[in-house]
C-alpha atoms as a PDB file:
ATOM      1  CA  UNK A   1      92.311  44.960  87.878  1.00  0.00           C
ATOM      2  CA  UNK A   2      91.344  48.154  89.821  1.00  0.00           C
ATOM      3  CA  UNK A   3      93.842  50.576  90.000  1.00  0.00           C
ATOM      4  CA  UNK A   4      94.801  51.800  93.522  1.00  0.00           C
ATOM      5  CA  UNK A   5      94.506  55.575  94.370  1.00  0.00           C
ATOM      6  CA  UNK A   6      96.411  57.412  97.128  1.00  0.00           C
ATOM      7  CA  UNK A   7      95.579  60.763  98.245  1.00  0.00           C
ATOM      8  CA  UNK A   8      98.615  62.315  99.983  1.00  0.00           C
ATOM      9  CA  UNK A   9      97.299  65.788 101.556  1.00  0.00           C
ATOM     10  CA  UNK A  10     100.258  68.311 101.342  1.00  0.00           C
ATOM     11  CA  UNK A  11     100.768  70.031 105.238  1.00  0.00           C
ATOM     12  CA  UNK A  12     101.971  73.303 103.471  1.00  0.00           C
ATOM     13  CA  UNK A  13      98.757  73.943 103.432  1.00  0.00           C
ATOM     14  CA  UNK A  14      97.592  72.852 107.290  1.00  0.00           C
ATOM     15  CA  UNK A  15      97.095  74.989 110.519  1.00  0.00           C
ATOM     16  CA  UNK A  16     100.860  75.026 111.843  1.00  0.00           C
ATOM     17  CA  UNK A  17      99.618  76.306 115.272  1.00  0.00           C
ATOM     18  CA  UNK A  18      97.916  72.510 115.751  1.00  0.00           C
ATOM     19  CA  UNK A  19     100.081  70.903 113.316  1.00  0.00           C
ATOM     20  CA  UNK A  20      99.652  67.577 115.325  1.00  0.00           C
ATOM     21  CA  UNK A  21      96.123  67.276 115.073  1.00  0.00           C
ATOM     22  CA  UNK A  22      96.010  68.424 111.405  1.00  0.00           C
ATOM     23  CA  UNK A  23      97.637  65.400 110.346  1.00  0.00           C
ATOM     24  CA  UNK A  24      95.616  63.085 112.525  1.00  0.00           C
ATOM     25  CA  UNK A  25      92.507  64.196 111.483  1.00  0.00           C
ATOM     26  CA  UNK A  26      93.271  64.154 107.601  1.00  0.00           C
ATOM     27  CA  UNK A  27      94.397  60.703 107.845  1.00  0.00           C
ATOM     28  CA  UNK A  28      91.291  59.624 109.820  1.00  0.00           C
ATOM     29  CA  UNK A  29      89.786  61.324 107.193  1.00  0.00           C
ATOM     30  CA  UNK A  30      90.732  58.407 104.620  1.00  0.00           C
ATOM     31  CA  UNK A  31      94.145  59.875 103.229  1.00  0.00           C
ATOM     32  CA  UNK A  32      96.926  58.246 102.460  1.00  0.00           C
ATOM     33  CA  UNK A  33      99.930  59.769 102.456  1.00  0.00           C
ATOM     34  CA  UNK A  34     100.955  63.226 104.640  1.00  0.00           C
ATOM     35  CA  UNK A  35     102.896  64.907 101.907  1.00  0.00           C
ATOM     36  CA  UNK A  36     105.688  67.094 104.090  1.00  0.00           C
ATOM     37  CA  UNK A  37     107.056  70.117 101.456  1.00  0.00           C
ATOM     38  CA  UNK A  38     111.007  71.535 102.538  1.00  0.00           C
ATOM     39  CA  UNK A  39     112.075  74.571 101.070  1.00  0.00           C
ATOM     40  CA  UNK A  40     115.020  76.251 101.298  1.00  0.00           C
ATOM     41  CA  UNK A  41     114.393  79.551 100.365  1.00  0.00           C
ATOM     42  CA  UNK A  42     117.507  78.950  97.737  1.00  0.00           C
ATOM     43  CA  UNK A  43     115.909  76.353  95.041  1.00  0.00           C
ATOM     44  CA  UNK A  44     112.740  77.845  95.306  1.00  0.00           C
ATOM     45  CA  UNK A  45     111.685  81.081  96.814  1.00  0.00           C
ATOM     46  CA  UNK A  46     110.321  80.311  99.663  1.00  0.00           C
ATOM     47  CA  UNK A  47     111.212  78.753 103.211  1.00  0.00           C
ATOM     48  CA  UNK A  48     109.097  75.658 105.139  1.00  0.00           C
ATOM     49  CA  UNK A  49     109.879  73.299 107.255  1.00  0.00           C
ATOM     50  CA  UNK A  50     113.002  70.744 108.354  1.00  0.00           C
ATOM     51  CA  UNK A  51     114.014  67.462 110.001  1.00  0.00           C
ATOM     52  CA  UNK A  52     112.363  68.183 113.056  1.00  0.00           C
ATOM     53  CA  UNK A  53     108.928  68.552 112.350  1.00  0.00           C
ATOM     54  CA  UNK A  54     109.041  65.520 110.721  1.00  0.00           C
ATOM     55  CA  UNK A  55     110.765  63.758 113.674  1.00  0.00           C
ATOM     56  CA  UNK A  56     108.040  64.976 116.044  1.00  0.00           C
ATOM     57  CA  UNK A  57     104.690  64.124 113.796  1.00  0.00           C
ATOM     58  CA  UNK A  58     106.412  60.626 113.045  1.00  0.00           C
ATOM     59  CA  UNK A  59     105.005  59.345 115.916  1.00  0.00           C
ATOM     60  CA  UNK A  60     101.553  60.776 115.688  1.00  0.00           C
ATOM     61  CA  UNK A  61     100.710  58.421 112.765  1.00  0.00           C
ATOM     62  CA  UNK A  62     101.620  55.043 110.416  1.00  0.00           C
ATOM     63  CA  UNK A  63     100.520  56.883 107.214  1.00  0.00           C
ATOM     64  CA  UNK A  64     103.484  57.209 105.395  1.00  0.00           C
ATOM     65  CA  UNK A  65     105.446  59.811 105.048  1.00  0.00           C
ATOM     66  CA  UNK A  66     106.372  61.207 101.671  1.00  0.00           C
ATOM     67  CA  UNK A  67     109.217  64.052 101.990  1.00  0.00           C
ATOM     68  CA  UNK A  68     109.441  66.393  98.945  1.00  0.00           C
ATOM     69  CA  UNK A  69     112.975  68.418  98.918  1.00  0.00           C
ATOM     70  CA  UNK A  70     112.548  71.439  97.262  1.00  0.00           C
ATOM     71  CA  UNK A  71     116.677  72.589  98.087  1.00  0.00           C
ATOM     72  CA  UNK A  72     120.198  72.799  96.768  1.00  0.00           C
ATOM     73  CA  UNK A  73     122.384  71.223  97.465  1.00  0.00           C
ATOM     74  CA  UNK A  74     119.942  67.908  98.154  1.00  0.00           C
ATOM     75  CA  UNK A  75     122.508  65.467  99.791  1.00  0.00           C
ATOM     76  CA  UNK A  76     123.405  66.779 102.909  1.00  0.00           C
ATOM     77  CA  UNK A  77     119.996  67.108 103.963  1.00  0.00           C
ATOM     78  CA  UNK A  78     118.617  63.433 103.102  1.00  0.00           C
ATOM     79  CA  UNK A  79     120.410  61.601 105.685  1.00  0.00           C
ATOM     80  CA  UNK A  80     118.736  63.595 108.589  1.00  0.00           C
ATOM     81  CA  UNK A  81     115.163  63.249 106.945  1.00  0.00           C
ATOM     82  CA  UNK A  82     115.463  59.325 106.938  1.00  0.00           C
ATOM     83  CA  UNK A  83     116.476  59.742 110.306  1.00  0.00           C
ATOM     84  CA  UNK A  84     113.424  61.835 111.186  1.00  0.00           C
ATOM     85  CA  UNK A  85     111.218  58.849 109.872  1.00  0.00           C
ATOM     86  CA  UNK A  86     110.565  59.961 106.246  1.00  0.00           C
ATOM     87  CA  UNK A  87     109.489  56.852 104.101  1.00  0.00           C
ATOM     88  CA  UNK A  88     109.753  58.268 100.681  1.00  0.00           C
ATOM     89  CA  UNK A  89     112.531  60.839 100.150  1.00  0.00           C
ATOM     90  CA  UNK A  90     112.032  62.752  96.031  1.00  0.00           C
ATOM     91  CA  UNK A  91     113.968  65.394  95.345  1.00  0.00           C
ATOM     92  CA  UNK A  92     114.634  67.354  91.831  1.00  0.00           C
ATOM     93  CA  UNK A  93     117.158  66.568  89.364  1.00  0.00           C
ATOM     94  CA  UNK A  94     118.973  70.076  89.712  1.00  0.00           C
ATOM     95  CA  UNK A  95     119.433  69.810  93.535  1.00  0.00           C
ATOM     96  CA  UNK A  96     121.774  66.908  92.723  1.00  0.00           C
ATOM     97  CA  UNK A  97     125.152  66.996  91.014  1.00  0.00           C
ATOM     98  CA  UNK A  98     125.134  63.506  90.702  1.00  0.00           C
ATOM     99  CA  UNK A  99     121.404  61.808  90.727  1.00  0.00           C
ATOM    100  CA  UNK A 100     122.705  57.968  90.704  1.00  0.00           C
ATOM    101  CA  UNK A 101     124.703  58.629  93.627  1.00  0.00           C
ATOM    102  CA  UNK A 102     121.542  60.910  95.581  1.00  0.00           C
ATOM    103  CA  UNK A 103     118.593  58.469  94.709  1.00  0.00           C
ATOM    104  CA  UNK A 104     121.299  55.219  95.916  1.00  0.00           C
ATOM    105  CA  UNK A 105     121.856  57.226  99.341  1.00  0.00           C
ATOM    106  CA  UNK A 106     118.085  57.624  99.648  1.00  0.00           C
ATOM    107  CA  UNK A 107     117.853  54.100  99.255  1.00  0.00           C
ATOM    108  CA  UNK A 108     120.961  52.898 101.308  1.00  0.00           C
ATOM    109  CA  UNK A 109     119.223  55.019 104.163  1.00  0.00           C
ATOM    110  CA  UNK A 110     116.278  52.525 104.287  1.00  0.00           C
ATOM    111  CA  UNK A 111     113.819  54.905 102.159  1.00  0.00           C
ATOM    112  CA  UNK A 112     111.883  54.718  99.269  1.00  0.00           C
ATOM    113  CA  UNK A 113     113.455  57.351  96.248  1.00  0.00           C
ATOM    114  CA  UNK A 114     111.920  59.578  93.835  1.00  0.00           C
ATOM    115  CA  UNK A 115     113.046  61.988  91.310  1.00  0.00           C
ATOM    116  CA  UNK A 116     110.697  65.127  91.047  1.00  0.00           C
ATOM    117  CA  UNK A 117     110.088  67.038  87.724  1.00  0.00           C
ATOM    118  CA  UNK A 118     109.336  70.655  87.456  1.00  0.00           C
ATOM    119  CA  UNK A 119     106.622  71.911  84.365  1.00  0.00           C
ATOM    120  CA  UNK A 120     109.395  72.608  81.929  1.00  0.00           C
ATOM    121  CA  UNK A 121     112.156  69.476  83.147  1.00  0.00           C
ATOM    122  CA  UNK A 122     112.425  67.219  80.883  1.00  0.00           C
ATOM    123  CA  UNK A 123     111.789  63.309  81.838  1.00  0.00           C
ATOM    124  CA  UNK A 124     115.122  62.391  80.019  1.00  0.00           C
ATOM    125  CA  UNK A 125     116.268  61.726  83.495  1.00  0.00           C
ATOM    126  CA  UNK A 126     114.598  58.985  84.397  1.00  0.00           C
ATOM    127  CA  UNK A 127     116.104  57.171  81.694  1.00  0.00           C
ATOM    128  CA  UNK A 128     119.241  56.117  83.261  1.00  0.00           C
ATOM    129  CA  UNK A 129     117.515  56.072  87.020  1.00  0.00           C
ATOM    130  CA  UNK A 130     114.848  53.657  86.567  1.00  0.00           C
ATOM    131  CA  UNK A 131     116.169  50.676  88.729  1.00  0.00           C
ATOM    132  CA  UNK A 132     116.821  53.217  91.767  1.00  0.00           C
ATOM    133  CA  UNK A 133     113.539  55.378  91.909  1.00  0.00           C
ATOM    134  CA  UNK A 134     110.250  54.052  93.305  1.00  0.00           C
ATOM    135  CA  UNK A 135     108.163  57.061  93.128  1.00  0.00           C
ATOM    136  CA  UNK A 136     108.349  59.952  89.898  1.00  0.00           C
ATOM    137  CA  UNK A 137     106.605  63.392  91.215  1.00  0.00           C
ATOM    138  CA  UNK A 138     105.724  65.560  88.170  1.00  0.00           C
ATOM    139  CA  UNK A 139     104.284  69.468  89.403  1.00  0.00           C
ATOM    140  CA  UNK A 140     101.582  70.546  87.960  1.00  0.00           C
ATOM    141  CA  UNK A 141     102.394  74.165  89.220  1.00  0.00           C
ATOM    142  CA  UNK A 142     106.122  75.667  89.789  1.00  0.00           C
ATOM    143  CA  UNK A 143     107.149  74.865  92.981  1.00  0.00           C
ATOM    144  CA  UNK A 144     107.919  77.234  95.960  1.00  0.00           C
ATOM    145  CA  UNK A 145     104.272  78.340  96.888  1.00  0.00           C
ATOM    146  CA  UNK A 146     100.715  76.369  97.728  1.00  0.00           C
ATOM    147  CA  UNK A 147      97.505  77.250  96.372  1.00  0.00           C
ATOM    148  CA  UNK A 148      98.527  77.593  92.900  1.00  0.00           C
ATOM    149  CA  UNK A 149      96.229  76.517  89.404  1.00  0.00           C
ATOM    150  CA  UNK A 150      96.680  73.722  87.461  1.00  0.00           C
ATOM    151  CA  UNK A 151      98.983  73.930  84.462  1.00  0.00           C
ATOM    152  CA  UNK A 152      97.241  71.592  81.913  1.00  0.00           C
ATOM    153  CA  UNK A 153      99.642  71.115  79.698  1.00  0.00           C
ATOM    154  CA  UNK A 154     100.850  69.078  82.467  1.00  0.00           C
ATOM    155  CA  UNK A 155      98.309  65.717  81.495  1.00  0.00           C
ATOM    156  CA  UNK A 156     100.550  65.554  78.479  1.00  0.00           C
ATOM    157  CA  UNK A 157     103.044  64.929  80.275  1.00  0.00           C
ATOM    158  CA  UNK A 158     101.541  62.943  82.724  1.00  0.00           C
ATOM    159  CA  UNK A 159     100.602  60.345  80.095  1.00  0.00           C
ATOM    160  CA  UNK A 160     104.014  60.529  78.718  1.00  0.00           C
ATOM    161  CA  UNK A 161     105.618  59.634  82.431  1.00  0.00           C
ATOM    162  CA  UNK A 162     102.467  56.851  82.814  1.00  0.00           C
ATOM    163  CA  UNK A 163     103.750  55.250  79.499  1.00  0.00           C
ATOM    164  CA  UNK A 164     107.601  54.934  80.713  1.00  0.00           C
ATOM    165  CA  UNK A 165     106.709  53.238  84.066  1.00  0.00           C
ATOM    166  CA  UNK A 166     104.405  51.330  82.353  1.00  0.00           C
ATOM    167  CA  UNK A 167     106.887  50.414  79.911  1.00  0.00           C
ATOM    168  CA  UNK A 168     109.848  49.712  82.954  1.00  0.00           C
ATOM    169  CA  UNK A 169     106.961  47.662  85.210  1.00  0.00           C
ATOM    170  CA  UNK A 170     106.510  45.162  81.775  1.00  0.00           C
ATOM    171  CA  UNK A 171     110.422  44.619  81.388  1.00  0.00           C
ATOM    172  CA  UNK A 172     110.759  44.344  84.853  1.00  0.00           C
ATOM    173  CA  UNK A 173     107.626  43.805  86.936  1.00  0.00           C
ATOM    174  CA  UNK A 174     108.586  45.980  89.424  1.00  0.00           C
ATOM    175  CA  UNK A 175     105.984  48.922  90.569  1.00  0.00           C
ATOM    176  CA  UNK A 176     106.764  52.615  90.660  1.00  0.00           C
ATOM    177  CA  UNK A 177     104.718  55.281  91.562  1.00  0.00           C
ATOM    178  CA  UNK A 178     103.175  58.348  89.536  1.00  0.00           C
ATOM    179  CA  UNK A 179     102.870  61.095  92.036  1.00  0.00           C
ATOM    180  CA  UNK A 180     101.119  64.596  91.132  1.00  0.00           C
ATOM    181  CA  UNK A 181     101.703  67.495  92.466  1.00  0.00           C
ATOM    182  CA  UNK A 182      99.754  71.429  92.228  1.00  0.00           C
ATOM    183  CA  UNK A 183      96.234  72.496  91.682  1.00  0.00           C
ATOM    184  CA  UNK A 184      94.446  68.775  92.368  1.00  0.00           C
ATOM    185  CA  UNK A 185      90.813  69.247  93.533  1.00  0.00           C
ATOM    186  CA  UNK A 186      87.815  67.083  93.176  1.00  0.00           C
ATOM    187  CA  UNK A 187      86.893  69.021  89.457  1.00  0.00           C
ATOM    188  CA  UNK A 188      89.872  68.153  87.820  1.00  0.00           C
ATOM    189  CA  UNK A 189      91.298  64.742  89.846  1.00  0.00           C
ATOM    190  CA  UNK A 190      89.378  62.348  87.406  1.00  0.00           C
ATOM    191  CA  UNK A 191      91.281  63.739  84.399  1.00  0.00           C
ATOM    192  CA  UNK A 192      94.348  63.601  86.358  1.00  0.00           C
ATOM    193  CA  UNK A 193      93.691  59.847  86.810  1.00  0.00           C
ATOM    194  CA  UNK A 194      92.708  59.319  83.317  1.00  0.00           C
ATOM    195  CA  UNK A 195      96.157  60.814  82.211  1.00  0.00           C
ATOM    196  CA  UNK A 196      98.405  58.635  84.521  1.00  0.00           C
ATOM    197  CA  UNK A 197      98.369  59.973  88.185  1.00  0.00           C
ATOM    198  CA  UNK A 198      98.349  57.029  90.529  1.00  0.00           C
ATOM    199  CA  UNK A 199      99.104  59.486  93.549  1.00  0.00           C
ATOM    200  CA  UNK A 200      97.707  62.611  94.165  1.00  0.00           C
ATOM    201  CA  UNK A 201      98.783  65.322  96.181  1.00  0.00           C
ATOM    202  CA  UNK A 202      96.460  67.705  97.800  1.00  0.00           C
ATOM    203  CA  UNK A 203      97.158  70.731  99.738  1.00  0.00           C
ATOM    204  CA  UNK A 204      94.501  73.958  99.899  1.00  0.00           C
ATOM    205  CA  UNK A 205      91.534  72.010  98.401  1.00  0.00           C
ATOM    206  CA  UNK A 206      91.742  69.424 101.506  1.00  0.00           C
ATOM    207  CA  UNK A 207      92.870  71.734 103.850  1.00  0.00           C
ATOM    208  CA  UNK A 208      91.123  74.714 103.205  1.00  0.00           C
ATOM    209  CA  UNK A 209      87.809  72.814 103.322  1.00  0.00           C
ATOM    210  CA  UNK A 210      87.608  73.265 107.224  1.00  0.00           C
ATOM    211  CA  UNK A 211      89.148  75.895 109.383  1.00  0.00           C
ATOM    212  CA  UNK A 212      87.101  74.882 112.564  1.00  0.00           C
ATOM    213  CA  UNK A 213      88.195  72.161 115.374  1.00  0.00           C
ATOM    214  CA  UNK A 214      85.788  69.356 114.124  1.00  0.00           C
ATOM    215  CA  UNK A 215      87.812  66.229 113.895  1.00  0.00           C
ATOM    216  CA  UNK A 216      85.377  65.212 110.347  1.00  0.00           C
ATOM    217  CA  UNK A 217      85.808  68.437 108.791  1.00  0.00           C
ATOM    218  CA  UNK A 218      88.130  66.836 106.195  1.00  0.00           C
ATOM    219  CA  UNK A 219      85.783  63.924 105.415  1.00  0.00           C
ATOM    220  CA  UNK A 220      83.218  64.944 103.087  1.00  0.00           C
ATOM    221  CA  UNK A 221      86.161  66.602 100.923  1.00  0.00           C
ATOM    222  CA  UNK A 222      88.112  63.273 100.986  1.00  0.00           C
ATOM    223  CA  UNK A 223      84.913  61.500  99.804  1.00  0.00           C
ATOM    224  CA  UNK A 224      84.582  64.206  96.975  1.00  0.00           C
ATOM    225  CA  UNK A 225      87.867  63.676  95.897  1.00  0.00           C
ATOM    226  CA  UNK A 226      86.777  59.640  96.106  1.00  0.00           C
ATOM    227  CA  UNK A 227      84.343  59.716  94.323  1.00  0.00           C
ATOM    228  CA  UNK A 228      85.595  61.472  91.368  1.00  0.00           C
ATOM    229  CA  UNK A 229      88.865  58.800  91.026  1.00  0.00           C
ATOM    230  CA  UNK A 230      85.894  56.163  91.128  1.00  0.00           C
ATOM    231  CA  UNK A 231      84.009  57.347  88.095  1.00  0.00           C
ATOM    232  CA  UNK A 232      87.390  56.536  86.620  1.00  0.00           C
END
């Protein structure tokens, strides 16, 4: 059975001034996902975006709409994300004082839930969780900033997360996503894929492939980035 690829581009990396656009042009590109990075400046140093951006581009498109939290605390926040349209809601295991009780309020809110793991976190967590996440986002860089280099001791790890879901989906049958996250680009996506990734988030490498106001500037990237998870 062929394995199904997403490519979420990450709108850290996007033109803010024509934010809008951005995102309609990367999806008509052939993405998959618009990956939508919040920072709080007090998990991670550094300071993005909130509920309403996300309320205002949820119109502009049906792609969904996968909301990393990069803060602490994590719940206070979630309710006003699934009420800004996110789909998938993934946040890290040391925003939340209690993950069971974050990941079922993701999920009571109508969205799908993920846990996210930094490089050096540990995947012990997902070992109590598995029934209540649907998506597991492991960073291949430490989070806070865009346009960082792949850490490769990451595939290890990758593999490692591939071979509990796998393990979960045969007890169970039920699908969860492997989401990565940090230095993807078409030279090193294949070996991502070959180590686990079902999802792949892209931020610089997608969006720093065209700065001018051509609507296909994004496409022969995308097809790059194709390409390489079909020789697969």
């Amino acid at each position: 059975m062929d394995k199904t690829y997403r490519i979420a581009p990450s709108i850290l990396s996007a033109d803010f001034a024509k934010l809008g656009q951005e995102i309609k042009d990367v999806i008509a590109s052939g993405t998959d996902i618009v990956h939508f990075d919040v920072m709080d400046n007090h998990y991670v140093p550094n300071l993005t975006i909130g509920p309403l951006v996300c309320k205002a581009i949820r119109p502009l498109t049906d792609a969904i709409i996968d909301v990393h939290l990069m803060v602490k605390p994590v719940d206070r926040i979630i309710p006003d994300f699934a009420e800004a349209g996110a789909d998938i809601i993934t946040f890290h295991p040391e925003g939340s004082e209690h993950i069971d009780r974050s990941l079922s309020l993701v999920r009571d809110l109508g969205c799908k839930s993920g846990l996210v793991f930094n490089p050096a976190t540990p995947l012990d967590y997902l070992d109590y969780v598995m029934d209540k996440i649907d998506m597991v986002l492991l960073m291949s860089v430490n989070p806070g900033f865009g346009g960082q280099k792949f850490i490769p001791e990451m595939l290890k790890k990758l593999s490692e997360a591939r071979k509990k879901i796998d393990d979960y989906t045969q007890k169970t049958g039920r699908e969860i996503w492997l989401e990565i996250d940090g230095g993807v680009n078409p030279n090193n996506i294949a070996e991502i894929a070959k180590a686990g990734a079902d999802t792949f988030v892209a931020g610089s490498a997608i969006f720093g492939a065209g700065k001018d106001s051509d609507p296909n500037r994004y496409d022969s990237v995308v097809k790059l980035l194709r390409e390489s998870l079909a020789s697969v």
